[in-house]
C-alpha atoms as a PDB file:
ATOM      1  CA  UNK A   1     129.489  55.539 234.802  1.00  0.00           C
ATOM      2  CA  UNK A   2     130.136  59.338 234.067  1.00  0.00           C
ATOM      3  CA  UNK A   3     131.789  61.417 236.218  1.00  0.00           C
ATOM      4  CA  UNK A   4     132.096  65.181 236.314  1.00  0.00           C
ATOM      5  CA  UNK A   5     134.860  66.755 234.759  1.00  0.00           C
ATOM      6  CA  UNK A   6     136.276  69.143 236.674  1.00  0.00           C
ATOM      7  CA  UNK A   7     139.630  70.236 234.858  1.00  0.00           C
ATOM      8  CA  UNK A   8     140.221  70.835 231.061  1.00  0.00           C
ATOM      9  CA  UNK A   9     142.258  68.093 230.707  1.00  0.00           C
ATOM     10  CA  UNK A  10     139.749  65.616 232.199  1.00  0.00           C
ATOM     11  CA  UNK A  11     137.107  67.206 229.275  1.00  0.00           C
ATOM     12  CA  UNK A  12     139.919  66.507 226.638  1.00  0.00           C
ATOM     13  CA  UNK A  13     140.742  62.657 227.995  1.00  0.00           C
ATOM     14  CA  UNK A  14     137.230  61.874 227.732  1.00  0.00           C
ATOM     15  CA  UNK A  15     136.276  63.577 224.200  1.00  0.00           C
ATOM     16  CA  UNK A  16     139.685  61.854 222.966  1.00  0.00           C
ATOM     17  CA  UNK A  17     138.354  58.387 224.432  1.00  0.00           C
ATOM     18  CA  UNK A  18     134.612  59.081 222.870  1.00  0.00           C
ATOM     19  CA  UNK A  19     137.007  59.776 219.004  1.00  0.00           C
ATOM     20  CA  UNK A  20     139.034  56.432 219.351  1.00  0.00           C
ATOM     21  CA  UNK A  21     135.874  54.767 220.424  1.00  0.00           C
ATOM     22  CA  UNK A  22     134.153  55.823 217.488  1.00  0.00           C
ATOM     23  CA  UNK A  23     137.221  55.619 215.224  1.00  0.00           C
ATOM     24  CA  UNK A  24     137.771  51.770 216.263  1.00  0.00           C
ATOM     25  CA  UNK A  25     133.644  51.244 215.500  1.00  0.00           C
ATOM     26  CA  UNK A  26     133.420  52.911 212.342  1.00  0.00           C
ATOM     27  CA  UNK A  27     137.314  50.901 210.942  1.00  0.00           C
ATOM     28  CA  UNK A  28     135.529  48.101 211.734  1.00  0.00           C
ATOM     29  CA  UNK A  29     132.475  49.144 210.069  1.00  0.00           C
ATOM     30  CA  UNK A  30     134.507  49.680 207.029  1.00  0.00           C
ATOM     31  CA  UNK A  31     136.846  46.713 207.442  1.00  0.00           C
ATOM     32  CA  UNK A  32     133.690  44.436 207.262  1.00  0.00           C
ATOM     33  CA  UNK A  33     132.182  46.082 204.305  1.00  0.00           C
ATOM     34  CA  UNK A  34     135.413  45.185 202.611  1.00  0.00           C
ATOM     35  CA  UNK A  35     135.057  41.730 204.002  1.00  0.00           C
ATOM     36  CA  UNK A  36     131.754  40.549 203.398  1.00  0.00           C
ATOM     37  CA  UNK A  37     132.336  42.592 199.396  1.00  0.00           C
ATOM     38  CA  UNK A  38     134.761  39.704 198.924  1.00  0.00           C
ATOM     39  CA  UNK A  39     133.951  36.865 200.940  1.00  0.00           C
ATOM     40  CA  UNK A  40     136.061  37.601 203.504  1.00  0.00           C
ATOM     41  CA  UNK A  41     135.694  36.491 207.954  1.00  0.00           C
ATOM     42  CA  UNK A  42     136.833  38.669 210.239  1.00  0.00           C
ATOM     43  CA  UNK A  43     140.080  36.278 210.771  1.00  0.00           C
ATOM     44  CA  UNK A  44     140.760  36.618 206.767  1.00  0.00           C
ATOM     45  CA  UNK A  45     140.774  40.698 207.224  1.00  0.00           C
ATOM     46  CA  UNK A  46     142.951  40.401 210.525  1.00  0.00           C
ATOM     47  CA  UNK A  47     145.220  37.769 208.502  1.00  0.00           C
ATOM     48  CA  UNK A  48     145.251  40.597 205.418  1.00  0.00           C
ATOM     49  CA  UNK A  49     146.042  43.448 207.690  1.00  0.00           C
ATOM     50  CA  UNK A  50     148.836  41.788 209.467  1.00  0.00           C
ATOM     51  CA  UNK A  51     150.483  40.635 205.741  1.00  0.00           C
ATOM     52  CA  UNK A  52     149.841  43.748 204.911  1.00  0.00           C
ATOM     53  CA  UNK A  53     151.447  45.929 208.059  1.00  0.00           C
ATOM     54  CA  UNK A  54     154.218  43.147 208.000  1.00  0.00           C
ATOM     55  CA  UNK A  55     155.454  44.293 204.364  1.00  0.00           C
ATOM     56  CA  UNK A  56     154.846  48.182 205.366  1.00  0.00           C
ATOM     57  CA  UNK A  57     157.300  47.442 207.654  1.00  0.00           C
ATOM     58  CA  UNK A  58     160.070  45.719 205.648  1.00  0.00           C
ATOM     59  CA  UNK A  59     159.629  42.241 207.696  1.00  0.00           C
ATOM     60  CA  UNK A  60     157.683  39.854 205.429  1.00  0.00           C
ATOM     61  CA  UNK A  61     155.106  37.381 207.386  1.00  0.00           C
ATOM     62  CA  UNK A  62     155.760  33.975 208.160  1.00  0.00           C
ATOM     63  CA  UNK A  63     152.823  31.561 208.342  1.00  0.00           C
ATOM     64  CA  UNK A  64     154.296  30.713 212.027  1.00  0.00           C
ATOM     65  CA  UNK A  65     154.276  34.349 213.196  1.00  0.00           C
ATOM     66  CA  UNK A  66     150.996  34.621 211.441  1.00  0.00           C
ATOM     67  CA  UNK A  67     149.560  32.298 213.807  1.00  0.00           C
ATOM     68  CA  UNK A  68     150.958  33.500 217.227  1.00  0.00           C
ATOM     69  CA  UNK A  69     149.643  36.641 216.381  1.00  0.00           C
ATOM     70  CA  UNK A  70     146.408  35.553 215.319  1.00  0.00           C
ATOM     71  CA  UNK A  71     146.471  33.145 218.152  1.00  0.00           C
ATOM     72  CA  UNK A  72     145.830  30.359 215.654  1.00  0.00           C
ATOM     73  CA  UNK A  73     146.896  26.730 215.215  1.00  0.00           C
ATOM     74  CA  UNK A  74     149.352  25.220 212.494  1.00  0.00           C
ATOM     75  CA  UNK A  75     146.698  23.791 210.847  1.00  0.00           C
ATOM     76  CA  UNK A  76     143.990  26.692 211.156  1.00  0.00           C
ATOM     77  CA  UNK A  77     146.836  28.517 209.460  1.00  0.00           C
ATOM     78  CA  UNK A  78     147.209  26.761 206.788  1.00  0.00           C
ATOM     79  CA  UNK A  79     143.371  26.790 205.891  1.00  0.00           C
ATOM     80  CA  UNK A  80     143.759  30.506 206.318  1.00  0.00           C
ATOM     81  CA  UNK A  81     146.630  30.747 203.799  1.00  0.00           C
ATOM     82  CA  UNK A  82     145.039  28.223 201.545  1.00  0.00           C
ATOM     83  CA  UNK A  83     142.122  30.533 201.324  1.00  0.00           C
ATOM     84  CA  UNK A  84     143.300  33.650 201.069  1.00  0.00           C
ATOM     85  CA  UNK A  85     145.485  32.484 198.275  1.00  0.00           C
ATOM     86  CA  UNK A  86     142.951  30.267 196.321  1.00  0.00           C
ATOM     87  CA  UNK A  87     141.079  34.005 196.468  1.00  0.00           C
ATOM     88  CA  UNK A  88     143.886  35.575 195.317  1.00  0.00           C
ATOM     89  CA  UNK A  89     144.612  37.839 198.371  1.00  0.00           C
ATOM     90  CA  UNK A  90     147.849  36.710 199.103  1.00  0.00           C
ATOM     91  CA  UNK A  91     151.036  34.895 198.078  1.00  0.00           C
ATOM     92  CA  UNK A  92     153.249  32.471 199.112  1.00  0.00           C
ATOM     93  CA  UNK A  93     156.491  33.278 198.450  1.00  0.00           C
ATOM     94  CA  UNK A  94     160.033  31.316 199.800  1.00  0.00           C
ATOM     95  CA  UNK A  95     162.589  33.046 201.243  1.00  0.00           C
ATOM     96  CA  UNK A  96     166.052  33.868 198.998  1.00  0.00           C
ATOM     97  CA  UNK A  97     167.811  33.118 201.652  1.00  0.00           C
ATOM     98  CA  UNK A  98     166.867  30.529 203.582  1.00  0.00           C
ATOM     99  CA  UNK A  99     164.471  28.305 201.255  1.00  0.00           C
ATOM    100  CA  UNK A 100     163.010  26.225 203.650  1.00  0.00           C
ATOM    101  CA  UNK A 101     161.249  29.717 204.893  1.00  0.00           C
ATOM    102  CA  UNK A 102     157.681  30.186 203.506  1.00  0.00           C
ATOM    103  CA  UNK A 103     156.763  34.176 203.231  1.00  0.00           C
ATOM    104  CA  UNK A 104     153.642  35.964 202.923  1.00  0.00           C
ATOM    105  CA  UNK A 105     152.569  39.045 200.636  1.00  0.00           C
ATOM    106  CA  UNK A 106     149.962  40.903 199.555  1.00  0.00           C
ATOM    107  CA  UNK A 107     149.003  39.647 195.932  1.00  0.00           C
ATOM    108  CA  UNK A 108     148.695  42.095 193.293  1.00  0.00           C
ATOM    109  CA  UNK A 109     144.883  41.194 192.927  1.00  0.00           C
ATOM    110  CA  UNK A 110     144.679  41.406 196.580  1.00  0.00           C
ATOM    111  CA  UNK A 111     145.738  44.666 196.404  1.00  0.00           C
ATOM    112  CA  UNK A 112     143.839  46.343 193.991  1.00  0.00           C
ATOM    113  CA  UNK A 113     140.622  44.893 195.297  1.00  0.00           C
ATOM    114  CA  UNK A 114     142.019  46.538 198.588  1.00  0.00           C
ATOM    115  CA  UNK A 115     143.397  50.090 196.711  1.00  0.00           C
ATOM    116  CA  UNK A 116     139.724  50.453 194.624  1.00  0.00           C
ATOM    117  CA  UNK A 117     138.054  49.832 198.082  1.00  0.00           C
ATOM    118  CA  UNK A 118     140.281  51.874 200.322  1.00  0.00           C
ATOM    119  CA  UNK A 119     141.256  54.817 198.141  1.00  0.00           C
ATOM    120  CA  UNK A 120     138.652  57.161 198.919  1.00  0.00           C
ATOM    121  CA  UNK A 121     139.087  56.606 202.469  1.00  0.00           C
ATOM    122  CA  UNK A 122     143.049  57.291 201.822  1.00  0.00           C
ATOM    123  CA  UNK A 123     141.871  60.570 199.820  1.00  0.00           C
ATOM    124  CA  UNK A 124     139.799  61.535 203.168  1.00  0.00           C
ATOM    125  CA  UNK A 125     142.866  60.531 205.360  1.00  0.00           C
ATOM    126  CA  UNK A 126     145.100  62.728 203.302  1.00  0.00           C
ATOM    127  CA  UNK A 127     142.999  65.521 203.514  1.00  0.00           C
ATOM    128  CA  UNK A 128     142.973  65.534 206.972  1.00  0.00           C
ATOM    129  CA  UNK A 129     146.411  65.916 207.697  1.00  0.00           C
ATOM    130  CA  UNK A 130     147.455  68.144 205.504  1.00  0.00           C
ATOM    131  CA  UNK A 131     145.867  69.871 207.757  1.00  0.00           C
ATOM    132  CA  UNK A 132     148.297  69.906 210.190  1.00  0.00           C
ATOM    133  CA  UNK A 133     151.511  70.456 210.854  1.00  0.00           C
ATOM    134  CA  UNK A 134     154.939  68.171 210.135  1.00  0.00           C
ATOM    135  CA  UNK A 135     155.191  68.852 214.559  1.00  0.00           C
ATOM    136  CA  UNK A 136     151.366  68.146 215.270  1.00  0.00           C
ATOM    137  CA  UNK A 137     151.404  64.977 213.265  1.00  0.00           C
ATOM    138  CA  UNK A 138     154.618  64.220 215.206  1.00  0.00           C
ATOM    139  CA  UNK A 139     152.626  64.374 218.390  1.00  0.00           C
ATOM    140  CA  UNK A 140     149.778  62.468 216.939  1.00  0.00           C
ATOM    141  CA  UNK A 141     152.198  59.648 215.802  1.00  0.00           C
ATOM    142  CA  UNK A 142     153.762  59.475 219.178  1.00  0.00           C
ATOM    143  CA  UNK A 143     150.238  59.289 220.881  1.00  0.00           C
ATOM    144  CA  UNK A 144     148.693  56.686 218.496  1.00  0.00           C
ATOM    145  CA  UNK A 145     151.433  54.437 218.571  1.00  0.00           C
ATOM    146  CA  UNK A 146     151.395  54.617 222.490  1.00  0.00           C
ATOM    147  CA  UNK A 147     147.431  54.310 222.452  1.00  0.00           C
ATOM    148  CA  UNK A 148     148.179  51.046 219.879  1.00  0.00           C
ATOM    149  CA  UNK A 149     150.832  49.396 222.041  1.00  0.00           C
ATOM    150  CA  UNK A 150     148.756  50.029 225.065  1.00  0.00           C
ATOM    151  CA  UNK A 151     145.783  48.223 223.604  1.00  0.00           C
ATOM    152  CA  UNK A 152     147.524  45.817 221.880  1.00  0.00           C
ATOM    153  CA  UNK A 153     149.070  44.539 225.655  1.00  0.00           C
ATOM    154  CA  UNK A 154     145.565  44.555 227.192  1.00  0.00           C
ATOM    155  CA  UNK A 155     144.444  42.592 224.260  1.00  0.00           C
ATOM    156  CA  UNK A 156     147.144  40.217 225.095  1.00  0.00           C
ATOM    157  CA  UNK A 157     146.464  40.167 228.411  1.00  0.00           C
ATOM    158  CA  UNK A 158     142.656  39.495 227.613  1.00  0.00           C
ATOM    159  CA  UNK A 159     143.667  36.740 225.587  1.00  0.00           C
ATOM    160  CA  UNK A 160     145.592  35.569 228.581  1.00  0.00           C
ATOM    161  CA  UNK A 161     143.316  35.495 230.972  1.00  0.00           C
ATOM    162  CA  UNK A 162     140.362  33.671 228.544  1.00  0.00           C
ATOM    163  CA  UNK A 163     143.169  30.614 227.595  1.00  0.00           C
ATOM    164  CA  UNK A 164     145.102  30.280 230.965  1.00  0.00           C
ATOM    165  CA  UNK A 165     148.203  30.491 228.800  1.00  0.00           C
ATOM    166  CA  UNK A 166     150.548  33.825 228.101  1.00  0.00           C
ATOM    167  CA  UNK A 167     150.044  35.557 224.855  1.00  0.00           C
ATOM    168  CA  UNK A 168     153.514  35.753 222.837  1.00  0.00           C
ATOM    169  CA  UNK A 169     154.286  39.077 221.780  1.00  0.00           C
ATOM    170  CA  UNK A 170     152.995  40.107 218.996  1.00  0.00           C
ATOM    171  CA  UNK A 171     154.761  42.184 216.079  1.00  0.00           C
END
């Protein structure tokens, strides 16, 4: 299973693969904690995160893209919804422009549980890079989102392979 390394580089790619490893372990350590603190499954926090990274990003969630990416049904969807909003996680929201279009935020209650959780792990995160510089964090943003997209396609292709049936893209 281990090979030598033999270059510098070959130390660094495995020490960088042994952090992310341990990163992903210990986010999902903490993602859980949050979870099971309010009741939450593991679908609930992926369903949060994805509302959540979906408003970051200026493009609301749809219960419909909700599902692809969760690789949900309809109706498993709308018992996720229906959850998460009886718990007051999230809202359902129509769309100004086109009303027939259903929306999906983060609820203010939702969100404080989430900021009284989360802040001291934001204080820790901030801490951290001010460390480095406006070009190292650069580099670091180019090489996490290419280390995210890359997983995120084997996930997909994972998924794939278990259902027989392509994966849709996922935002």
């Amino acid at each position: 299973m281990y090979r030598r390394r033999d270059t510098r580089r070959d130390l660094l790619v495995a020490e960088i693969t042994a952090e992310l490893r341990r990163y992903s372990v210990d986010a999902q350590h903490i993602g859980h904690a949050f979870a099971g603190l309010h009741g939450l499954g593991t679908t609930d926090l992926h369903a949060l995160i994805a509302v959540m990274d979906a408003e970051l990003y200026g493009d609301p969630m749809t219960p419909g893209r909700l599902g692809r990416q969760l690789n949900l049904s309809s109706g498993s969807v709308t018992a996720l919804v229906d959850r998460l909003e009886r718990a007051g996680h999230i809202r359902r929201d129509r769309d100004a422009t086109d009303r027939r279009k259903v929306l999906l935020h983060y609820a203010d209650r939702g969100a404080a549980l989430a900021m009284d959780f989360f802040r001291p792990l934001g204080r820790r995160t901030d801490e951290v890079m001010a460390r480095f510089s406006d070009e190292e964090l650069e580099t670091v943003h180019r090489f996490m989102s290419a280390m995210t997209t890359s997983m995120r396609e084997h996930r997909d292709a994972v998924r794939a392979a278990r259902t027989g049936t392509p994966s849709p893209p996922t935002d």
